[in-house]
Each structure stands twice: as structure tokens, then as C-alpha cells.
Protein backbone atom coordinates (compact mmCIF):
# COMPACT_ATOMS: atom_id res chain seq x y z
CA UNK A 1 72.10 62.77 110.66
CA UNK A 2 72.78 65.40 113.63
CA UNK A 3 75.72 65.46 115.63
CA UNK A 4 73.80 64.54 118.65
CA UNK A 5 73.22 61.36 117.20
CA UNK A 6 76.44 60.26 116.30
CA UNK A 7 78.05 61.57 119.56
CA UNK A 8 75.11 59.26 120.90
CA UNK A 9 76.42 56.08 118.87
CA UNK A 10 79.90 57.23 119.72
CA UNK A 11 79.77 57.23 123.22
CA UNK A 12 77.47 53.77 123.17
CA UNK A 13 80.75 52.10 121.65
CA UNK A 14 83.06 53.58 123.82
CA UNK A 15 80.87 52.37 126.63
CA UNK A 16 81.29 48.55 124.58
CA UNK A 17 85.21 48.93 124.64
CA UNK A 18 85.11 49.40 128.10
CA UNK A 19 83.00 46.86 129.73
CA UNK A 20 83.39 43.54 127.06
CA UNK A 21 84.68 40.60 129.45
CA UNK A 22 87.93 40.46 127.80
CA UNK A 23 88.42 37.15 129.83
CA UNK A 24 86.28 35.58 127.70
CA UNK A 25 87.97 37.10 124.46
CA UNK A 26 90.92 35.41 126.09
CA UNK A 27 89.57 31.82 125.88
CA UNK A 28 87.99 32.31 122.94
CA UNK A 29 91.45 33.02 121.33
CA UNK A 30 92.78 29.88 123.41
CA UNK A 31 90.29 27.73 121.64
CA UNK A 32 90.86 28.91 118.29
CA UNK A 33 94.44 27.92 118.74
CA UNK A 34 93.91 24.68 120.12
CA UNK A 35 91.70 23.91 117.27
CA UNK A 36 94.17 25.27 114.82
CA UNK A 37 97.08 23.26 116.42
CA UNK A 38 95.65 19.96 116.81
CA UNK A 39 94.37 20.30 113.38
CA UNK A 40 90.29 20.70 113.95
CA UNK A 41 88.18 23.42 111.58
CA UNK A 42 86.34 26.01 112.40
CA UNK A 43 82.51 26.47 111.97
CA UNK A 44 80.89 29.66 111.85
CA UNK A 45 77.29 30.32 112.09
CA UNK A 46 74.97 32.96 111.78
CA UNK A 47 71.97 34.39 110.07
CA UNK A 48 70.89 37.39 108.43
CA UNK A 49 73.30 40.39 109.40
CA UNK A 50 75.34 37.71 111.14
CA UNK A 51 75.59 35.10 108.48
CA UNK A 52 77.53 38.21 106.30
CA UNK A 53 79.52 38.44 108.96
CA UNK A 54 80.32 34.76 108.92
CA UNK A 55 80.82 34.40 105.37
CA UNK A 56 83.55 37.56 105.76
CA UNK A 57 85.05 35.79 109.24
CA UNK A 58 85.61 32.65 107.25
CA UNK A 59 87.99 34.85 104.86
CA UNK A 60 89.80 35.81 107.82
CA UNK A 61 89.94 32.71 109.73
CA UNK A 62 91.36 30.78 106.70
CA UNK A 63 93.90 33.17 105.30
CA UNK A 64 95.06 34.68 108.44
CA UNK A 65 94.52 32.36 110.94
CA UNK A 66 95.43 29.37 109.05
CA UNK A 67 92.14 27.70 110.30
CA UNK A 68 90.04 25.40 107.85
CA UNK A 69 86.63 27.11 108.28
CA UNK A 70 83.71 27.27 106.95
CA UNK A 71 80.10 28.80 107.06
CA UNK A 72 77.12 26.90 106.13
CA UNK A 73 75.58 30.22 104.97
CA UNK A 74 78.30 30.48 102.18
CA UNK A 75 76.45 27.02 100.19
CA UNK A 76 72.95 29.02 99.24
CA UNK A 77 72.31 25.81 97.38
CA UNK A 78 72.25 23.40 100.12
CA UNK A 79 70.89 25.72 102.75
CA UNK A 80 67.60 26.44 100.52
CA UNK A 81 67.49 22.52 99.51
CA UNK A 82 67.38 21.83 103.20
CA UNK A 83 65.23 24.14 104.17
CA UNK A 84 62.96 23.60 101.64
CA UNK A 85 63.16 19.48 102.56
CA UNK A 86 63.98 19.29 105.92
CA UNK A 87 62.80 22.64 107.77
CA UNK A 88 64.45 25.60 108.73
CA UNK A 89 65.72 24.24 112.68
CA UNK A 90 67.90 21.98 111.36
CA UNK A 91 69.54 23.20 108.60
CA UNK A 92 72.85 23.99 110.31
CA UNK A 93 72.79 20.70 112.29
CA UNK A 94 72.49 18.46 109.25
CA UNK A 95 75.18 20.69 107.71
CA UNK A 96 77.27 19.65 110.31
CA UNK A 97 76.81 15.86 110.60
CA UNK A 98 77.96 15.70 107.07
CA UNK A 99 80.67 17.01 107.66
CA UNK A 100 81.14 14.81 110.42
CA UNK A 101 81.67 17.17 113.17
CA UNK A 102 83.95 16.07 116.08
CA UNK A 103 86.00 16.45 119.04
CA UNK A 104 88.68 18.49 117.44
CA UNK A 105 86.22 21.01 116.18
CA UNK A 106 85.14 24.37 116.97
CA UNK A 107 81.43 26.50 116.34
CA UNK A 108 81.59 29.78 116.84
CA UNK A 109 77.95 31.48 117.06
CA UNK A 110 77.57 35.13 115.85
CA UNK A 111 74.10 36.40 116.93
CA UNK A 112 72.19 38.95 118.09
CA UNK A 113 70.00 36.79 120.72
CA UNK A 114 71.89 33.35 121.00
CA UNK A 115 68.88 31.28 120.37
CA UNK A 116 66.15 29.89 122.24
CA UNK A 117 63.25 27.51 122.34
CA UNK A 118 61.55 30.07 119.74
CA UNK A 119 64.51 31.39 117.88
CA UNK A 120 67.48 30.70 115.70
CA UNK A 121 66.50 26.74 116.44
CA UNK A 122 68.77 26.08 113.92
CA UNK A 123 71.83 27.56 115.23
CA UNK A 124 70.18 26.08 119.17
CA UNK A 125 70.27 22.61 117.39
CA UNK A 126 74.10 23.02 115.74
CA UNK A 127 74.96 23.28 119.46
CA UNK A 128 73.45 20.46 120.67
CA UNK A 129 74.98 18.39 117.87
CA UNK A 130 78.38 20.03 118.51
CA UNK A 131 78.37 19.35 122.18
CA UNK A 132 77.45 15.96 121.71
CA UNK A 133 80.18 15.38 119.49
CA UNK A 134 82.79 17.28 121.99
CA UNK A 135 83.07 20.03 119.88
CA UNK A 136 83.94 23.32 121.68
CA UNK A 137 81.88 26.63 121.36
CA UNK A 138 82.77 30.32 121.18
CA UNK A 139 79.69 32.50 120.84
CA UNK A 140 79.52 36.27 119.98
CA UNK A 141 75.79 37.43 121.38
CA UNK A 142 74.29 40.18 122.76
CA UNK A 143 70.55 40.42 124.92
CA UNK A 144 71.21 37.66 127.37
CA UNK A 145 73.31 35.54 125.44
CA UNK A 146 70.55 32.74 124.89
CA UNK A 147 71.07 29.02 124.13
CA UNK A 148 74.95 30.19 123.08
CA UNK A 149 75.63 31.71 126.17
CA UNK A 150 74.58 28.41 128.20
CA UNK A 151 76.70 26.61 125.90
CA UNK A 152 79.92 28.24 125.13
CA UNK A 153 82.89 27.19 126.20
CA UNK A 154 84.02 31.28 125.34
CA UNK A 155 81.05 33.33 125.65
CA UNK A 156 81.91 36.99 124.54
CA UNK A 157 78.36 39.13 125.56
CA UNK A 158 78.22 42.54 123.71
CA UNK A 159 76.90 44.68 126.66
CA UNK A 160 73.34 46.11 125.88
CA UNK A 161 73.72 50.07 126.18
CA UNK A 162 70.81 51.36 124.20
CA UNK A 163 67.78 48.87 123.72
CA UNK A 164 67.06 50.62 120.30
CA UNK A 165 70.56 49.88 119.04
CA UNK A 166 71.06 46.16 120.22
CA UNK A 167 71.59 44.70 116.71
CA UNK A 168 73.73 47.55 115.06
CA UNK A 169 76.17 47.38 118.08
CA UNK A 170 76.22 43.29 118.29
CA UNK A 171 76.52 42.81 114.61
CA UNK A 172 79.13 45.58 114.57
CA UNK A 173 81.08 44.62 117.38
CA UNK A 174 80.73 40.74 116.36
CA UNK A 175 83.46 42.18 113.33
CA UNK A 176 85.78 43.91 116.27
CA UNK A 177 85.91 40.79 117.48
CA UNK A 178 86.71 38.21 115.50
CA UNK A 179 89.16 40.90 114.04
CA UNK A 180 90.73 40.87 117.33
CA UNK A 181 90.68 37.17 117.53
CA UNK A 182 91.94 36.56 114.10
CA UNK A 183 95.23 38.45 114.16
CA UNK A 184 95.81 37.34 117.82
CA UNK A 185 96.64 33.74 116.30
């Protein structure tokens, strides 16, 4: 790697740290309290780079924020069983009406995109189930924000600064974030 790359990457973050709608970080830490205090859980979801980053938020979220979370991501065994019986769109959603998700619940989306018509329908149709069940919604996206963004009820947008580097920084910054979050509790 040359140093004009790094001092590239560098100065993309520092232009993240300075332009994230901290606002939004706010509520976000608002509703995880809320849902702590009145005794909801937490459900993270994600996939690929994002779903590791679930699986490691749920640590956090548990032990630190004294949150019951989980991350359908973390039961290989019943995500492959219902992808493999019911189709990929509604794995999370399915996931989530077994476990009877309700008003004093929260979903909190880490992704790249956000979802769409054409993307991440599973994670698109865990939000429709949550907000029909009252469930709130803190998303962690970059691009536009997608289906989270329209959604949320916290929306924290990772600012695009270099189109070649979307995922990196989003999946990155999706761990500065709920780092942030977690030890604000």
C-alpha cells in the first residue's frame, strides 16, 4: 500500500466524523434506552459484512448495554432451513414473528444500501413486520439509506465520500457506531 492511499482513506474518515447527523445518533441512543427500560429486546440485522457486525453488536448490546438482543444471523441452522423452505425475502421476518415481535421492541438495520424492492427483501420485509407490530427502528446505512431510511425511527446515514469505498466506510463506521451507542447506555 502507498502512503497516498492511506492518507486517501484517512482523510475520507475524517470527512465521516465530521458530517454524520449526530442528531440522529442522539435518538438512536434514546430508543435503545427506552427499549432497555421498559424491558423490550433488541434485534439486529444484517447480511454479509453486516451480519458479522451484528453477530459482534449483539455481544455488546447484551453485556454492556444490558439489552436482550439478538441476531438472526447468529442461528446458521434456522436461517439455511428457511431459506432453503421458505425463500431468502423472508427469512428475517419469519424469524421475527416467532419470536413474537412487539411494541416494546427495537430492529436496528446495519447495511450498506437499506433495502429496496430488489435488495436485502429480507431485511425490507423485517421492517414491515416490525412496524406493523409498533416496533421502533434504528438503521445504520449508507447510499441513500433505502427502505431503512424511510422507515427508521433513528436513521444514522454514513455520508458517501468516495463511490469506490462505500462499503468499507459503512461497514466500518456501522462498528463506530454502535460502539458509540453501546457505552452511551
Amino acid at each position: 500500500m502507498d502512503k497516498d492511499y492511506i492518507d486517501s482513506y484517512l482523510e475520507e474518515t475524517k470527512k465521516i466524523v465530521e458530517t454524520v447527523d449526530r442528531e440522529q445518533i442522539k435518538k438512536g441512543i434514546e430508543i435503545l434506552r427506552e427499549t432497555r427500560d421498559k424491558g423490550g429486546r433488541l434485534f439486529i440485522l444484517g447480511v454479509g459484512g453486516s451480519a458479522a457486525n451484528a453477530s459482534h453488536a449483539v455481544n455488546d448490546f447484551r453485556k454492556i448495554g444490558k439489552i436482550e438482543t439478538y441476531a438472526p444471523t447468529d442461528n446458521v441452522s434456522e436461517l439455511t432451513a428457511r431459506t432453503n423452505d421458505e425463500g431468502w425475502e423472508t427469512t428475517f421476518s419469519e424469524w421475527l414473528k416467532t419470536s413474537r415481535i412487539n411494541e416494546k421492541d427495537t430492529i436496528m438495520v446495519f447495511s450498506v444500501g437499506g433495502g429496496s424492492e430488489t435488495t436485502s427483501l429480507n431485511i425490507v420485509n423485517a421492517l414491515k413486520l416490525g412496524k406493523e407490530n409498533n416496533s421502533k427502528v434504528i438503521s445504520i446505512v449508507s447510499r441513500t439509506g433505502g427502505y431503512s431510511k424511510e422507515v427508521s425511527d433513528a436513521c444514522i446515514l454514513i455520508p458517501v465520500v468516495n463511490d469506490k469505498r462505500i462499503t468499507p466506510h459503512a461497514e466500518g463506521w456501522q462498528g463506530v457506531i454502535w460502539h458509540l451507542m453501546v457505552n452511551a447506555l
